[in-house]
Protein backbone atom coordinates (compact mmCIF):
# COMPACT_ATOMS: atom_id res chain seq x y z
CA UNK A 1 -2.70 -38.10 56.61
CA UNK A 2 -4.82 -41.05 58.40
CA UNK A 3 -2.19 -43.76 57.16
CA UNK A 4 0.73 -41.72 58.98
CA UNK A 5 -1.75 -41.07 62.14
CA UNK A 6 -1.67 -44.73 61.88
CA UNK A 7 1.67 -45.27 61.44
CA UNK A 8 2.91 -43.22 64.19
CA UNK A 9 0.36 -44.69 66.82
CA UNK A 10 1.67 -48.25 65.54
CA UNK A 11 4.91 -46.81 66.44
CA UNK A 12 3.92 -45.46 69.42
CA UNK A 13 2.32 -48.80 70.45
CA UNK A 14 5.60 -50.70 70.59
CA UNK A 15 7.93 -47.72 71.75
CA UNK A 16 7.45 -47.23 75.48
CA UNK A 17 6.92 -43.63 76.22
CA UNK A 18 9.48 -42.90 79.63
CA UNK A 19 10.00 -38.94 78.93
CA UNK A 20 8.99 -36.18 76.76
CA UNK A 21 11.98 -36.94 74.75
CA UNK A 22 10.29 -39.94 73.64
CA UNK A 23 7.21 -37.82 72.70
CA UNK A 24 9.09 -35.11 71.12
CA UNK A 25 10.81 -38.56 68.91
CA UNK A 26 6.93 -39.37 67.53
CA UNK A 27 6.01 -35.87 67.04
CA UNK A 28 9.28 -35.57 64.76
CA UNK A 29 8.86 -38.81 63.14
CA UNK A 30 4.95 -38.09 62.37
CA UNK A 31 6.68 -34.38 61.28
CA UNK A 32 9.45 -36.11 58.82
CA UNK A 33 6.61 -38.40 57.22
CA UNK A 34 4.39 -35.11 56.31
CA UNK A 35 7.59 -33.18 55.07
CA UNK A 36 8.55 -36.26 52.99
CA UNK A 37 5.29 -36.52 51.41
CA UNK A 38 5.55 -32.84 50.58
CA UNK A 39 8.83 -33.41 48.70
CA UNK A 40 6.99 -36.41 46.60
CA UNK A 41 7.25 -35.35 43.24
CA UNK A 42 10.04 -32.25 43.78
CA UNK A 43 13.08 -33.73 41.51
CA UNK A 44 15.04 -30.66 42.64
CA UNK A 45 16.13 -28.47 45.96
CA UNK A 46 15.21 -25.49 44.90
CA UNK A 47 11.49 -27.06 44.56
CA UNK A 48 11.98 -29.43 47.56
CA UNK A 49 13.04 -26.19 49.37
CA UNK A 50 9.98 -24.34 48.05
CA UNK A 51 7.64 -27.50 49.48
CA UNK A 52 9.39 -27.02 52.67
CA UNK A 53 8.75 -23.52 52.90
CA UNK A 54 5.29 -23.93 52.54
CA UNK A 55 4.96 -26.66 54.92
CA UNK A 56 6.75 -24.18 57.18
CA UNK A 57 4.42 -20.66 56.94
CA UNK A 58 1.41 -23.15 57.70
CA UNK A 59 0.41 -22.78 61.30
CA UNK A 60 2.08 -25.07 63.54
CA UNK A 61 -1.02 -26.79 65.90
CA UNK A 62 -0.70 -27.44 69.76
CA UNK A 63 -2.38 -29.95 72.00
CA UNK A 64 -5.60 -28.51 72.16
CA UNK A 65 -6.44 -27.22 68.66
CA UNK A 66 -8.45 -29.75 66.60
CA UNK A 67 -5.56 -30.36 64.03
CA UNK A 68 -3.16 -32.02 66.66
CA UNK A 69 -1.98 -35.01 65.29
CA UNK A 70 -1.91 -36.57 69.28
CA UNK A 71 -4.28 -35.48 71.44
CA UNK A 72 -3.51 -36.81 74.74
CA UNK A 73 0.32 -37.28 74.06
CA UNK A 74 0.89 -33.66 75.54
CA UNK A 75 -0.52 -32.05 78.44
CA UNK A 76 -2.97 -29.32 77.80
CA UNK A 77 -1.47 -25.20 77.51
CA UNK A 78 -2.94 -23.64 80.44
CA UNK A 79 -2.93 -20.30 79.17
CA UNK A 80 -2.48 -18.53 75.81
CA UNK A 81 0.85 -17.46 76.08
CA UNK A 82 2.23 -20.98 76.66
CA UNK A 83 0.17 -22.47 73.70
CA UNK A 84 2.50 -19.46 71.96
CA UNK A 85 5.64 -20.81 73.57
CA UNK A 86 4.65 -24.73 72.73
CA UNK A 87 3.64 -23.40 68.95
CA UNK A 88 7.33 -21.67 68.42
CA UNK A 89 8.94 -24.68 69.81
CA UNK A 90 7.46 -26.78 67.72
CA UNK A 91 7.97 -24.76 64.88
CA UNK A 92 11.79 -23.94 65.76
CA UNK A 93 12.41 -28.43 65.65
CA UNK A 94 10.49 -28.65 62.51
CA UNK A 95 12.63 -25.95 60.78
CA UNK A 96 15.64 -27.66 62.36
CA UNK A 97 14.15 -31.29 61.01
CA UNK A 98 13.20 -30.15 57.21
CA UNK A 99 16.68 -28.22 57.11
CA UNK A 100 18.80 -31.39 57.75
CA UNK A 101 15.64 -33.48 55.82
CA UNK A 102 16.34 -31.41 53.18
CA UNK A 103 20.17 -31.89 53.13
CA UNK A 104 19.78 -35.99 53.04
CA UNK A 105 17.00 -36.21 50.67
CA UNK A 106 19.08 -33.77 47.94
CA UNK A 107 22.59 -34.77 49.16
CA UNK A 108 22.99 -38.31 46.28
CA UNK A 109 19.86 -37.63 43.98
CA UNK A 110 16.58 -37.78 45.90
C-alpha cells in the first residue's frame, strides 16, 4: 500500500493540480492500482468479480479519517452529513471504475 502511496505522490509531483478534476484523476488512479492488486492472482471474472466486491463493501474513507490515502489533497467535511455525501461519491466512481476495470482486465485473458 506504501509503494502505491508512493507512486501516486510521484505522480502527483509532476502532474500540476489546476481543478478537482485533476484530484478526482489521482484518487482514481491510486483507486485502479488497489483494485488491480486485488485481482492479482484471480484467473477468472467470476473470482475477479468476487475481489471486486469485496473491495467494494469495505468502507470507503474521506479526508479526515486516518485511512485517507491524501490528506491534504481534499478540503476537510465540515459536517457529518457531507463526509456522507463525499463517502457515496466516492464510492459511486469506484463502482463505476472496477465495473469498466473489470471489463478490460477479463475482456482478452487477464
Amino acid at each position: 500500500m506504501k509503494r502505491l502511496h508512493s507512486f501516486v505522490l510521484m505522480f502527483s509531483g509532476n502532474f500540476d493540480i489546476k481543478s478537482t478534476a485533476d484530484k478526482l484523476l489521482i484518487y482514481l488512479t491510486f483507486y485502479i492500482n488497489v483494485a488491480l492488486k486485488r485481482l492479482e492472482g484471480c484467473r477468472t471474472l467470476a473470482e475477479g468479480t468476487k475481489a471486486i466486491i469485496n473491495l467494494g463493501l469495505e468502507k470507503v474513507p474521506v479526508p479526515g479519517d486516518p485511512s485517507f490515502p491524501f490528506p491534504g489533497l481534499f478540503p476537510l467535511h465540515q459536517s457529518q452529513q457531507e463526509a456522507e455525501l463525499l463517502r457515496n461519491y466516492l464510492k459511486q466512481i469506484r463502482e463505476e471504475a472496477s465495473g469498466r476495470l473489470l471489463s478490460v482486465a477479463y475482456c482478452c485473458g487477464f
